[in-house]
N, C-alpha and C. Protein backbone atom coordinates (compact mmCIF):
# COMPACT_ATOMS: atom_id res chain seq x y z
N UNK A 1 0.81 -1.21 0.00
CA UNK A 1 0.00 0.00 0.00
C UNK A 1 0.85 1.26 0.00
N UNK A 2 1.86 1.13 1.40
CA UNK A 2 2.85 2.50 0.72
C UNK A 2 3.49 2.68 -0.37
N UNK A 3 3.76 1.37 -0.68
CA UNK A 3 4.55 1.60 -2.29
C UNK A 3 3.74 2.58 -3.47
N UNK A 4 2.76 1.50 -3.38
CA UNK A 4 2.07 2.22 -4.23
C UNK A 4 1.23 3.19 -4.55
N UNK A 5 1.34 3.99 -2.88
CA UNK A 5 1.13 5.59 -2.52
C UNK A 5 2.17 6.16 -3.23
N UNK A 6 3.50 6.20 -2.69
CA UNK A 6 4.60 6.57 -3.18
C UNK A 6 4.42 6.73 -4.52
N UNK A 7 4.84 5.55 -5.40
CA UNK A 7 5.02 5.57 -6.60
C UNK A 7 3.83 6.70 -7.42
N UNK A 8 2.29 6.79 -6.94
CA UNK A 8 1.32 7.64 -6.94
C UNK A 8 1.63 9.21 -7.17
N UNK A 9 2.07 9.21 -5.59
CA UNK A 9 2.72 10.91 -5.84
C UNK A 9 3.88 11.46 -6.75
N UNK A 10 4.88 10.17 -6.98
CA UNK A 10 6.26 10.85 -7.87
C UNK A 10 5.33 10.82 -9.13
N UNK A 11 4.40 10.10 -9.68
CA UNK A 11 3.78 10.29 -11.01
C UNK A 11 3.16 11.89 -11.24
N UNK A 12 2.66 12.03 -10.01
CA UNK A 12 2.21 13.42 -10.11
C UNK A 12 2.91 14.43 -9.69
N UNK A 13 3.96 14.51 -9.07
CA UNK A 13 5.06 15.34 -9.11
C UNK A 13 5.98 15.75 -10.45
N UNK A 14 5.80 14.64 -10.81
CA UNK A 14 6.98 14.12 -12.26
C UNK A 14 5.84 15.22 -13.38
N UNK A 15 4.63 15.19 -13.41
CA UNK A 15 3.65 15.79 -14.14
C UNK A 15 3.63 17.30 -13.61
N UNK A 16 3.87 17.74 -12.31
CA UNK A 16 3.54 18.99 -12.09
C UNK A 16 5.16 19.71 -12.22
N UNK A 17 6.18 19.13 -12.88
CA UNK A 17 7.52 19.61 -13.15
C UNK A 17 7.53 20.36 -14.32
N UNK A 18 8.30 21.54 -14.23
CA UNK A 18 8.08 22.91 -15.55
C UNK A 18 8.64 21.82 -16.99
N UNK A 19 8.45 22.47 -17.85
CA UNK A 19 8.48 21.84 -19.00
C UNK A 19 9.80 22.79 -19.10
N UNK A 20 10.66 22.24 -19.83
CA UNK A 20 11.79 22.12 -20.35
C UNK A 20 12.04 23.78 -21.15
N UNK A 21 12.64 24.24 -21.25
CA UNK A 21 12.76 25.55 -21.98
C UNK A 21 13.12 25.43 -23.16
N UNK A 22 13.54 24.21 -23.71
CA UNK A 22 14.13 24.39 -25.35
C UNK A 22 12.74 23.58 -25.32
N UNK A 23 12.38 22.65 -25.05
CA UNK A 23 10.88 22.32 -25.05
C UNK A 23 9.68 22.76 -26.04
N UNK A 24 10.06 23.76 -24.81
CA UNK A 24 8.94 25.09 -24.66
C UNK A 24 8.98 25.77 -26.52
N UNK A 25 10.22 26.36 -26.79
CA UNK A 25 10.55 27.06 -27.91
C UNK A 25 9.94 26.69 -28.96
N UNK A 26 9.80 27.39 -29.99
CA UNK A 26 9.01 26.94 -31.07
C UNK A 26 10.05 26.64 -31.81
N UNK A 27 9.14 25.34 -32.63
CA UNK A 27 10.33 24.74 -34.14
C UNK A 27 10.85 25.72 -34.74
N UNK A 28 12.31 26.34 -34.74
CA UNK A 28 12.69 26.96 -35.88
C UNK A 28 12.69 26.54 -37.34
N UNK A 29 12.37 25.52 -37.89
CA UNK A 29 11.82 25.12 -38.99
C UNK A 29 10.97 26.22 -39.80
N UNK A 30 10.07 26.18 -39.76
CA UNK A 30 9.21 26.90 -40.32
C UNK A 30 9.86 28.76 -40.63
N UNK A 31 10.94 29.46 -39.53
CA UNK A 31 11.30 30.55 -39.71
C UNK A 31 12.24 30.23 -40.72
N UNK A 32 12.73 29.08 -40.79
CA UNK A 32 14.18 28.85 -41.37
C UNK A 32 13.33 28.88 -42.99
N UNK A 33 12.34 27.98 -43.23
CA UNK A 33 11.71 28.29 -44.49
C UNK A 33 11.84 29.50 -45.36
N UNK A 34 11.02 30.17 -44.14
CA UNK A 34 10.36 31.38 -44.59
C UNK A 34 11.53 32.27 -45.39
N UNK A 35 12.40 32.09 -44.33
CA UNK A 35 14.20 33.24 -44.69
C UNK A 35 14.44 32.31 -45.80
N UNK A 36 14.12 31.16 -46.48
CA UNK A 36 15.08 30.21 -47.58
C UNK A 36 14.36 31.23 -48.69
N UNK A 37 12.80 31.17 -48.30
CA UNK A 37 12.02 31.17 -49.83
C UNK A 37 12.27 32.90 -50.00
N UNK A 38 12.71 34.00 -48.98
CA UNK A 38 12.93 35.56 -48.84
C UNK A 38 14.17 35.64 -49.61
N UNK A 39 14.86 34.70 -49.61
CA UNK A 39 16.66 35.00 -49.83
C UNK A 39 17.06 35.75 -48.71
N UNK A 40 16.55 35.89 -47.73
CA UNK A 40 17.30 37.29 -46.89
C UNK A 40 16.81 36.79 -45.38
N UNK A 41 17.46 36.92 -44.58
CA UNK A 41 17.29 36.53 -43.26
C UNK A 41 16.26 37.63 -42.90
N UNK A 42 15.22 37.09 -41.81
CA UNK A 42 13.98 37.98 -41.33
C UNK A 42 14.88 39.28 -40.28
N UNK A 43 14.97 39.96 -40.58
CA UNK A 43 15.29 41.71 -39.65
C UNK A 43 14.29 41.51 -38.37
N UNK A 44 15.55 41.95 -37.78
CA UNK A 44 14.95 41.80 -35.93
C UNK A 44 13.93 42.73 -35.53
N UNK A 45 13.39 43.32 -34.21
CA UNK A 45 12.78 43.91 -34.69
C UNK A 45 13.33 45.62 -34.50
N UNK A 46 14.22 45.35 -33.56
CA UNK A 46 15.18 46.51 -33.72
C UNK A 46 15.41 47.36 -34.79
N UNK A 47 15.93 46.52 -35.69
CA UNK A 47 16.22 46.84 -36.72
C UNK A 47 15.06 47.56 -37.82
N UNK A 48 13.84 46.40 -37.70
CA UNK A 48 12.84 47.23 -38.32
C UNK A 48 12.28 48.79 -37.78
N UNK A 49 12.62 48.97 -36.64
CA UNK A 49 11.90 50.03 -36.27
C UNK A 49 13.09 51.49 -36.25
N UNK A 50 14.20 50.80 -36.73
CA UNK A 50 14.97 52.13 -36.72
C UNK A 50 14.82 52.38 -38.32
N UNK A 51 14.33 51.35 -39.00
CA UNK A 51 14.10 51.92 -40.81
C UNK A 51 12.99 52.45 -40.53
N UNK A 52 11.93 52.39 -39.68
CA UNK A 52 10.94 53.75 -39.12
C UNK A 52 10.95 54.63 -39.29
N UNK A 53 12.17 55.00 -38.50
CA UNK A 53 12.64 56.16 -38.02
C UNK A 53 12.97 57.13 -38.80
N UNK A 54 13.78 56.26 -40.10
CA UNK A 54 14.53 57.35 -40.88
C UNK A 54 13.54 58.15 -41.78
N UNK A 55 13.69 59.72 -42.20
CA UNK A 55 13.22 60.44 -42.85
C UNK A 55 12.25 59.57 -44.02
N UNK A 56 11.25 60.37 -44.12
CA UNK A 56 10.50 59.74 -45.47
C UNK A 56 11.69 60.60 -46.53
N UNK A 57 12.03 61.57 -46.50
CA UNK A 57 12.83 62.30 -47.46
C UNK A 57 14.36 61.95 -47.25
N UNK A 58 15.15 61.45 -47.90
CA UNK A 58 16.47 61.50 -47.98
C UNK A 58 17.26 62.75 -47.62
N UNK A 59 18.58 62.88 -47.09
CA UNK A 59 19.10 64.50 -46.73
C UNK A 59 19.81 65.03 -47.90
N UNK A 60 20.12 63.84 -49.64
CA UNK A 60 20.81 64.24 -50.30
C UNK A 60 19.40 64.92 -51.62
N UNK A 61 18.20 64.25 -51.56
CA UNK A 61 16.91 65.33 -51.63
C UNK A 61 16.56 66.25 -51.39
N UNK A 62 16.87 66.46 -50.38
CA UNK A 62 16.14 67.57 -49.28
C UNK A 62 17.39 68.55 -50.16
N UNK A 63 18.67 68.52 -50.16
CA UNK A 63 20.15 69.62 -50.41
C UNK A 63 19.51 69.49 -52.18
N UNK A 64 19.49 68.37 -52.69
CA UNK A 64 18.72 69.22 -54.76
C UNK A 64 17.85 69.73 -54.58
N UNK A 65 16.77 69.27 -53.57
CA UNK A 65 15.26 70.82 -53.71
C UNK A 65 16.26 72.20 -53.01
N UNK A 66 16.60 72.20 -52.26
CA UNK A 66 17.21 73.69 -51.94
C UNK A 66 17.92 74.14 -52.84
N UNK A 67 18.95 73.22 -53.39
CA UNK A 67 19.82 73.62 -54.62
C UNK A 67 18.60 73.96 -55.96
N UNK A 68 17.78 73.30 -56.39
CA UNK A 68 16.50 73.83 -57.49
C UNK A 68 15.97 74.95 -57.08
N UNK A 69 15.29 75.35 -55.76
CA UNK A 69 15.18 76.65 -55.55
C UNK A 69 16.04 77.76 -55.78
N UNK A 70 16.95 77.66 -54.92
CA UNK A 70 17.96 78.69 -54.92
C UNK A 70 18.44 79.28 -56.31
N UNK A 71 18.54 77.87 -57.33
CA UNK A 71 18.74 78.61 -58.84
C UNK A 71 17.18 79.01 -59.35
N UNK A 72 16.23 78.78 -59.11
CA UNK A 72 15.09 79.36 -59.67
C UNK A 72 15.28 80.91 -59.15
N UNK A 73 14.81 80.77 -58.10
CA UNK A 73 15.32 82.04 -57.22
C UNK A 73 15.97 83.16 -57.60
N UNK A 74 17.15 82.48 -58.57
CA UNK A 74 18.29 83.55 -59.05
C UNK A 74 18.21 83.76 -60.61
N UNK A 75 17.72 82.95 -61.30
CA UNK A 75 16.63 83.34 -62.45
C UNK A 75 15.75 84.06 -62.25
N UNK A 76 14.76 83.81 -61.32
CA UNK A 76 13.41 85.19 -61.34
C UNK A 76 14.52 86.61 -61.30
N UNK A 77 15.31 86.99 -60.60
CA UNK A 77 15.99 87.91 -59.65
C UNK A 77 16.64 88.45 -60.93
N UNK A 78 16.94 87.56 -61.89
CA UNK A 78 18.22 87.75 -63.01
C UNK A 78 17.11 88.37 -63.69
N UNK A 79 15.93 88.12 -64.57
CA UNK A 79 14.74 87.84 -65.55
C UNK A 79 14.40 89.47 -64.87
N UNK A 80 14.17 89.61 -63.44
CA UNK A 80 13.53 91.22 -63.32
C UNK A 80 14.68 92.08 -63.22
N UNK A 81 15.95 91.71 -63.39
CA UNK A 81 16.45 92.69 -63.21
C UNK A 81 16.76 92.97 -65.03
N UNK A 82 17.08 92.31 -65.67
CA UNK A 82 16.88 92.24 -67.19
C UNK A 82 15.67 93.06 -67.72
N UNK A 83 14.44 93.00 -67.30
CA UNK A 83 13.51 93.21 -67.23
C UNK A 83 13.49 94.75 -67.43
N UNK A 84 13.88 95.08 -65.82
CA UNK A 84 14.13 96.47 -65.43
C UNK A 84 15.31 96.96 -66.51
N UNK A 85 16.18 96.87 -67.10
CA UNK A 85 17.17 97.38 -67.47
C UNK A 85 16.98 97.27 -69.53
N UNK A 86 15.70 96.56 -69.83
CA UNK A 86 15.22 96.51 -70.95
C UNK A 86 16.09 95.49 -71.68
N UNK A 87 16.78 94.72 -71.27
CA UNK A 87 17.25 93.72 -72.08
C UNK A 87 15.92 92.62 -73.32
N UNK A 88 16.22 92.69 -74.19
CA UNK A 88 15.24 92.14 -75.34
C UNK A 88 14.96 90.54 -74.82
N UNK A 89 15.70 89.62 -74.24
CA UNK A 89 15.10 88.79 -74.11
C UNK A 89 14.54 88.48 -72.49
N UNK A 90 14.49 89.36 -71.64
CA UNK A 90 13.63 89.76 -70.31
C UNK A 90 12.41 90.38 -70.55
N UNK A 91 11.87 91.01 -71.81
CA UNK A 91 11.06 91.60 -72.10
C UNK A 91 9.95 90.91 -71.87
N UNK A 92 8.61 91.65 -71.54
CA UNK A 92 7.10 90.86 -71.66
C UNK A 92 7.30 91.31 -73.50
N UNK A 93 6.01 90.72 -74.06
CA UNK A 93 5.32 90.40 -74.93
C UNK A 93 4.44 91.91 -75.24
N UNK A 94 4.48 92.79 -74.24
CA UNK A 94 3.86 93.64 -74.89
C UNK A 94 4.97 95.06 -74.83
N UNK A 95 6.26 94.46 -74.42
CA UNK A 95 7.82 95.74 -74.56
C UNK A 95 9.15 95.21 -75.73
N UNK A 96 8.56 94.06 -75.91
CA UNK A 96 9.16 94.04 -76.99
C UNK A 96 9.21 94.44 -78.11
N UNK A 97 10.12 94.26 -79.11
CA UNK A 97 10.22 94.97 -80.77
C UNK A 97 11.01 96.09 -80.33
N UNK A 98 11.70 95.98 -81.74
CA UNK A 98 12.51 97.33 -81.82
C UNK A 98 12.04 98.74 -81.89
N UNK A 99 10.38 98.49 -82.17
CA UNK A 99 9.93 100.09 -82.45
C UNK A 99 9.16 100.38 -81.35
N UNK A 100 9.18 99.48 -79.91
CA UNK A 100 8.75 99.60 -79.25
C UNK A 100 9.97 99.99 -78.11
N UNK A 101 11.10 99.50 -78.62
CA UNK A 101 12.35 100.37 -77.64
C UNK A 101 12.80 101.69 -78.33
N UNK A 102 12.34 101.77 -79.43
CA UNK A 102 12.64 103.26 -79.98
C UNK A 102 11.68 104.49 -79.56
N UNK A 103 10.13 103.72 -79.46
CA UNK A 103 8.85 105.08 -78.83
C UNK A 103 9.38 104.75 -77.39
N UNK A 104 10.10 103.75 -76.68
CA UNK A 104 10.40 104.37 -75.18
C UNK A 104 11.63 105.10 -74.92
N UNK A 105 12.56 105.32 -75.86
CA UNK A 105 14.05 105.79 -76.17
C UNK A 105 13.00 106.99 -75.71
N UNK A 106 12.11 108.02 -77.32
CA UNK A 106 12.08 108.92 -77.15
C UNK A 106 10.98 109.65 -76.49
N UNK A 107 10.43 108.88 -76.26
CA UNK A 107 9.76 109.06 -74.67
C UNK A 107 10.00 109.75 -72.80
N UNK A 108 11.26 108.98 -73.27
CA UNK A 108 11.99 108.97 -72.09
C UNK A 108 12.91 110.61 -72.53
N UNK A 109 13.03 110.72 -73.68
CA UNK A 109 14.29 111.96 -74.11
C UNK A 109 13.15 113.41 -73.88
N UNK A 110 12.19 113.07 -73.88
CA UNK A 110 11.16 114.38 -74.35
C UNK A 110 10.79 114.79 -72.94
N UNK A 111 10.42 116.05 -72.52
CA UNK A 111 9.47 116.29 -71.14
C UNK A 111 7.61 115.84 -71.51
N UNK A 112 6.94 115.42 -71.28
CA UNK A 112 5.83 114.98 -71.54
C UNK A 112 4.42 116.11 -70.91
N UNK A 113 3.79 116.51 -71.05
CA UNK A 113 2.74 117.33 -70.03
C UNK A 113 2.03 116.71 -68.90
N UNK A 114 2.14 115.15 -69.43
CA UNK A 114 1.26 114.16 -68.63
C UNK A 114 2.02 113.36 -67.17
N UNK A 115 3.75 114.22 -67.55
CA UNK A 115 3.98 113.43 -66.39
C UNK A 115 3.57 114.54 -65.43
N UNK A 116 3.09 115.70 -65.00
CA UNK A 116 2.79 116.09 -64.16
C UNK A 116 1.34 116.50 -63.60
N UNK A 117 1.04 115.41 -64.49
CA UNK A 117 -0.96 115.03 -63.60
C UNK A 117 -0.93 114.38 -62.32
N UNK A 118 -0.42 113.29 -62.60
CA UNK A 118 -0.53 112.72 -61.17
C UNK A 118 -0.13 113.61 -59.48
N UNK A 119 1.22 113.97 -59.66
CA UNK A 119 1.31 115.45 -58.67
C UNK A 119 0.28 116.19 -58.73
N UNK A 120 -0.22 116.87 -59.96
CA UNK A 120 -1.37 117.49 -59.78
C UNK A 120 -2.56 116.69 -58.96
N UNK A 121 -3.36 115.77 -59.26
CA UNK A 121 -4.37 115.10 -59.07
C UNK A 121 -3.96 114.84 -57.40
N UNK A 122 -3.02 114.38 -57.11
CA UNK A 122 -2.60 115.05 -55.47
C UNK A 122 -2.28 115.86 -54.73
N UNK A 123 -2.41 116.96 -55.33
CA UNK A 123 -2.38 118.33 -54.85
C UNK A 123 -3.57 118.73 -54.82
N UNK A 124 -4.72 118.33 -55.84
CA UNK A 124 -5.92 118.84 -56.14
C UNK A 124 -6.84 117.96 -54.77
N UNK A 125 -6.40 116.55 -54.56
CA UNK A 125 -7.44 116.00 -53.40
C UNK A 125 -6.78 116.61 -51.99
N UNK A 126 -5.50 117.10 -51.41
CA UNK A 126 -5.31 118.08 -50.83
C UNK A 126 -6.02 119.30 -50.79
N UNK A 127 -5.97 120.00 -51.02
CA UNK A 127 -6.54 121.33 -51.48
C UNK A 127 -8.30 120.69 -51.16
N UNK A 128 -8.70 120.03 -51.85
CA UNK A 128 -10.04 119.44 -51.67
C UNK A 128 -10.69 119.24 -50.55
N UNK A 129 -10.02 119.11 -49.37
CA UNK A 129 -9.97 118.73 -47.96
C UNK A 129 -9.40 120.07 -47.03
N UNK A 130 -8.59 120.65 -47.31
CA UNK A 130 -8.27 121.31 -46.84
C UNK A 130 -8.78 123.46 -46.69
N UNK A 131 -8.94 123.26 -47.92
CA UNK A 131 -9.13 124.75 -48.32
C UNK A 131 -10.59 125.19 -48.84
N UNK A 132 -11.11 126.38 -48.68
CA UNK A 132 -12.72 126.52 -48.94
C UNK A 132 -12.74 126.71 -50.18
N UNK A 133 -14.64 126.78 -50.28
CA UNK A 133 -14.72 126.22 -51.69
C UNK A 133 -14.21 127.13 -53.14
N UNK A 134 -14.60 128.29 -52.70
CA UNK A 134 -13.83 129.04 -53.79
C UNK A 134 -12.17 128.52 -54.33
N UNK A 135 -11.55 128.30 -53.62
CA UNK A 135 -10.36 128.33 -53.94
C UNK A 135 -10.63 126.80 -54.52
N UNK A 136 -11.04 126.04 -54.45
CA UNK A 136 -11.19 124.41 -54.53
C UNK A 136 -11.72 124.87 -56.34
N UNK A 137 -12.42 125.73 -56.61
CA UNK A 137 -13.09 125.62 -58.06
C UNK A 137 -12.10 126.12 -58.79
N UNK A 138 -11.44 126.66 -58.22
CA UNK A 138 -9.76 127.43 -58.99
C UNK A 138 -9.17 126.37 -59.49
N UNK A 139 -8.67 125.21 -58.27
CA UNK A 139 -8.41 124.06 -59.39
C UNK A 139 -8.51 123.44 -59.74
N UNK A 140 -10.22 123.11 -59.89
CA UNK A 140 -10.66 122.49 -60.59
C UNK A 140 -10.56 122.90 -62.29
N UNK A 141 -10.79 124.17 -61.81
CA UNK A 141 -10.49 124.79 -63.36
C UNK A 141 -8.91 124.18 -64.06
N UNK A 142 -8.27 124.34 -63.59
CA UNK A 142 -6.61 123.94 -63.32
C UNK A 142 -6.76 122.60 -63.95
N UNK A 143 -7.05 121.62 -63.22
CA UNK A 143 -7.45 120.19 -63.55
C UNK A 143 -8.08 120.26 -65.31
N UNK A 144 -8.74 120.43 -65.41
CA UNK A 144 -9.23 120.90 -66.60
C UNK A 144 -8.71 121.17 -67.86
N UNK A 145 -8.22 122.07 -67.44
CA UNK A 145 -7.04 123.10 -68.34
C UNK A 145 -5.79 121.90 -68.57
N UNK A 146 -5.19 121.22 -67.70
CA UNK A 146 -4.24 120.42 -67.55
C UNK A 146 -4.62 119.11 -68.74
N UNK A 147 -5.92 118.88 -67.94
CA UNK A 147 -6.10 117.34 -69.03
C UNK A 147 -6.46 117.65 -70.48
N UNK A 148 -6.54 118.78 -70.83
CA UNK A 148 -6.67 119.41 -72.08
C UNK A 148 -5.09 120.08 -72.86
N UNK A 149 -4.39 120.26 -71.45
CA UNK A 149 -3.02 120.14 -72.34
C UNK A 149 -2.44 118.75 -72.79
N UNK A 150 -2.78 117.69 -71.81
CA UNK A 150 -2.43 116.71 -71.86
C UNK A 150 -2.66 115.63 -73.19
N UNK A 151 -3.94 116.36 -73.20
CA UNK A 151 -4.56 115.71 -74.93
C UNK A 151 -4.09 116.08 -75.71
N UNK A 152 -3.61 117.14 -76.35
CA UNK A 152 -3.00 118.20 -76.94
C UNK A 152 -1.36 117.12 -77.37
N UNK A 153 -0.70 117.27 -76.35
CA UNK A 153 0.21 117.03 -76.00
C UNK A 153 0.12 115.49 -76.49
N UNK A 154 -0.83 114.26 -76.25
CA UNK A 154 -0.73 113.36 -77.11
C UNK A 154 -0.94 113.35 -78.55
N UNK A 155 -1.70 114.01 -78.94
CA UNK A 155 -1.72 114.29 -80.58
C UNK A 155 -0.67 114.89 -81.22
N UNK A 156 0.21 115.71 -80.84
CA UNK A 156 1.49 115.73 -81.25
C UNK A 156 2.40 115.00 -81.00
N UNK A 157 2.49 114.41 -79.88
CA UNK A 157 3.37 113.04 -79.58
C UNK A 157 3.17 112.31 -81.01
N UNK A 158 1.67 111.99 -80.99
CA UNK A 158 1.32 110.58 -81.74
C UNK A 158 1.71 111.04 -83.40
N UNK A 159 1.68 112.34 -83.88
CA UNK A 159 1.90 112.98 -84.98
C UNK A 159 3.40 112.78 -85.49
N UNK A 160 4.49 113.12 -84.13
CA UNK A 160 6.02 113.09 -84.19
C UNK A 160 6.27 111.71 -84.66
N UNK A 161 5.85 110.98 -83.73
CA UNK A 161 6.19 109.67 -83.83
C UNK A 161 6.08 108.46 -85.13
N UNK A 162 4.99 108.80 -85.30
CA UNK A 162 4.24 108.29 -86.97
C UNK A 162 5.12 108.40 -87.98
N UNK A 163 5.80 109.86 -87.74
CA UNK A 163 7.17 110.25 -89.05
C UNK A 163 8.03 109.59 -88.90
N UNK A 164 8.39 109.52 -88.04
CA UNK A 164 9.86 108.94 -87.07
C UNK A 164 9.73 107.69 -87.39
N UNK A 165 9.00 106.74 -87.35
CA UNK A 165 8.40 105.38 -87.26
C UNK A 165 8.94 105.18 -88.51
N UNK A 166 7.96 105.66 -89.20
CA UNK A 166 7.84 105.35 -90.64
C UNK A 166 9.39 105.81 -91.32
N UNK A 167 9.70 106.67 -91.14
CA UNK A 167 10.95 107.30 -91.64
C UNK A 167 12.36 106.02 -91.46
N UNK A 168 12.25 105.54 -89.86
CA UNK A 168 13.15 104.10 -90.02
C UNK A 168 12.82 103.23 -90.09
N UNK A 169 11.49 102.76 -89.69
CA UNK A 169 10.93 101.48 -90.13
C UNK A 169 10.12 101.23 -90.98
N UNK A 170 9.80 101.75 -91.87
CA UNK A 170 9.21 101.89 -93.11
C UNK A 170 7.57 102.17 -92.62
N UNK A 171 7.25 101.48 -91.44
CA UNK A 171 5.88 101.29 -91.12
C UNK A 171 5.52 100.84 -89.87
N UNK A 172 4.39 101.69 -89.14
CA UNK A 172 4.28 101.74 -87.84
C UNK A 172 3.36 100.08 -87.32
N UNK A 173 3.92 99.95 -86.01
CA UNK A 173 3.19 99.05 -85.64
C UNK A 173 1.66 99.34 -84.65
N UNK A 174 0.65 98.50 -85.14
CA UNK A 174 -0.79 99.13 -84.40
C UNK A 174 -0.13 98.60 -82.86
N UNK A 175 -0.86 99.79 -82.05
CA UNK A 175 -0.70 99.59 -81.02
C UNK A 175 0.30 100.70 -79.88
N UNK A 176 0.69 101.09 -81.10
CA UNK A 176 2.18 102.36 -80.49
C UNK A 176 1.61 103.47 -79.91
N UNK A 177 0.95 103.95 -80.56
CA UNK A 177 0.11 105.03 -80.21
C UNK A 177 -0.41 104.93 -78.48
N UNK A 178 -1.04 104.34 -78.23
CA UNK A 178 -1.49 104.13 -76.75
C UNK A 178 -0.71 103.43 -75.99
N UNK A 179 0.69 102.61 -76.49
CA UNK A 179 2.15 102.22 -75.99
C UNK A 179 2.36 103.37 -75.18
N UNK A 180 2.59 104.64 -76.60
CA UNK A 180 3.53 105.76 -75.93
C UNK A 180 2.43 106.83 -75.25
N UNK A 181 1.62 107.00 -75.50
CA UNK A 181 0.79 107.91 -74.26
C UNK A 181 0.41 107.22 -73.40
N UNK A 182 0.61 105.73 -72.57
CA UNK A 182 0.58 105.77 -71.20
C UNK A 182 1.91 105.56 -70.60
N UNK A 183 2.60 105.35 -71.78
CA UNK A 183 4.09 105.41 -70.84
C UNK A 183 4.70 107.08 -70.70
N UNK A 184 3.86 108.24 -71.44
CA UNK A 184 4.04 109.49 -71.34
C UNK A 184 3.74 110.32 -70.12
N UNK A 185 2.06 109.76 -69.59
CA UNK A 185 1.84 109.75 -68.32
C UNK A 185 2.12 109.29 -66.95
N UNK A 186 2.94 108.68 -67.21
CA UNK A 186 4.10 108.07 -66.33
C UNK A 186 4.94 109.18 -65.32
N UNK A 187 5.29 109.07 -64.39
CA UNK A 187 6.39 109.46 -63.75
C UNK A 187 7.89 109.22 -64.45
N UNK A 188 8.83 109.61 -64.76
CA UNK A 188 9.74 109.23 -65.45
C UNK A 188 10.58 108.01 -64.11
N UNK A 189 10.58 108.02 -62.77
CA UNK A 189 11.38 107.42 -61.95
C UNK A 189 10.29 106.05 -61.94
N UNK A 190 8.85 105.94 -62.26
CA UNK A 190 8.29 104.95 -62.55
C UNK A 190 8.15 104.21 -63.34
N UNK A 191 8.74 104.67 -64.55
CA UNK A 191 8.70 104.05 -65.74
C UNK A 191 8.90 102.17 -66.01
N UNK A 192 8.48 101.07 -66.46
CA UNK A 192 8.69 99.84 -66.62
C UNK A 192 9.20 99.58 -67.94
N UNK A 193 10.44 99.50 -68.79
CA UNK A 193 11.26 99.44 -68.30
C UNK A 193 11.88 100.42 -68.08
N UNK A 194 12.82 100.84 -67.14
CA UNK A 194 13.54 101.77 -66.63
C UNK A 194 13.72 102.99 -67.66
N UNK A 195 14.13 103.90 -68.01
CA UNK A 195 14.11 105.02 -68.57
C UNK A 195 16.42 104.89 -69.37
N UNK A 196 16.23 104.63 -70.55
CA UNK A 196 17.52 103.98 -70.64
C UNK A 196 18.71 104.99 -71.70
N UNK A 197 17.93 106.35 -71.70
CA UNK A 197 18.14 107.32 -72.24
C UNK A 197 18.18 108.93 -71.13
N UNK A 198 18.78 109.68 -71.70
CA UNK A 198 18.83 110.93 -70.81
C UNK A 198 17.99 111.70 -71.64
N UNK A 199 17.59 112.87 -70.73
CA UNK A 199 16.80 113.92 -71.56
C UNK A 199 16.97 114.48 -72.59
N UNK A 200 16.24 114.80 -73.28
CA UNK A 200 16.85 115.22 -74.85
C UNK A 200 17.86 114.36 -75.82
N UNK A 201 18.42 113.28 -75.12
CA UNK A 201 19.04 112.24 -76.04
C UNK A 201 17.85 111.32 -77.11
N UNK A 202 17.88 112.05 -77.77
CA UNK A 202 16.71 111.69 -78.50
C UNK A 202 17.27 110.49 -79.46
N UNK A 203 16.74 109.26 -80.05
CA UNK A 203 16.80 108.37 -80.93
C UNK A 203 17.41 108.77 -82.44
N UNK A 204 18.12 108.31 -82.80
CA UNK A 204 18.51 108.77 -84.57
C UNK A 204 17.27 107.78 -85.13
């Protein structure tokens, strides 16, 4: 009877003993597969999570977009300053042609009547605000008188020019006419493109 108490409990001792730790482990078989049929051993997971980490953008990307800007950048900068200085291929589409750098040559060489509206027209909303009404109809009259020189003053423009035109280019281009009377009304320090002649240096 004790025996076979005994023998009883080591059966169930022997059963309540931890299982083995390589045991325990799973078949590497099946991982070993998996890496045969990959060509490439499975990445730990360390490893996977520091390719996480890294930038979606590369740092030798990131230095050609700054480098592509920076020369765009210096093209626009180049293109307006060309621009400003009337170079023929900075030009828009509506300052180009040669008879269109010749009505701004002498444009720029002539005093115009129209460049001094705008000063006027701000002197006149001064005065407007400031001073009573009598004196306010004075220059209005003024105003008046002005935009009537100013007209004046384009019909002989547009008269000079027509000869001139025609005289070196055999024949005017449509469009000159209202070219050179709003670039007449201009400020001369406002001018687009820049003013590339001195006063009275008039065009041959």
């Amino acid at each position: 009877m004790f025996g076979s108490r005994k023998t009883h409990e080591d059966a169930q001792s022997s059963d309540k003993q931890p299982v083995n730790d390589d045991a325990a482990r799973a078949d590497p078989a099946p991982q070993r597969e998996a890496e045969q049929k990959k060509g490439r051993p499975t990445p730990k997971r360390s490893q996977q999570e520091s390719v996480r980490r890294q930038p979606l953008v590369s740092k030798d990307r990131k230095v050609a977009n700054q480098k592509a800007k920076e020369a765009q950048r210096k093209d626009r900068d180049r293109a307006r300053i060309g621009m400003m200085n009337g170079e023929e291929k900075y030009l828009t589409r509506r300052d180009k042609g040669p008879q269109r750098r010749y009505v701004r040559d002498y444009i720029d060489a002539r005093f115009s009547i129209g460049e001094i509206f705008i000063p006027a027209a701000i002197l006149i909303l001064v005065i407007a605000f400031t001073q009573p009404v009598q004196i306010q109809q004075y220059f209005t009259y003024a105003v008046w008188g002005l935009l009537v020189l100013i007209i004046l003053d384009g019909f002989i423009l547009n008269y000079i020019l027509k000869g001139r035109l025609r005289a070196k280019f055999g024949e005017m281009e449509r469009g000159l006419t209202f070219y050179a009377i709003m670039r007449s009304v201009q400020l001369r320090p406002l001018r687009m493109p820049k003013p590339q002649v001195k006063r009275r240096q008039y065009p041959e």
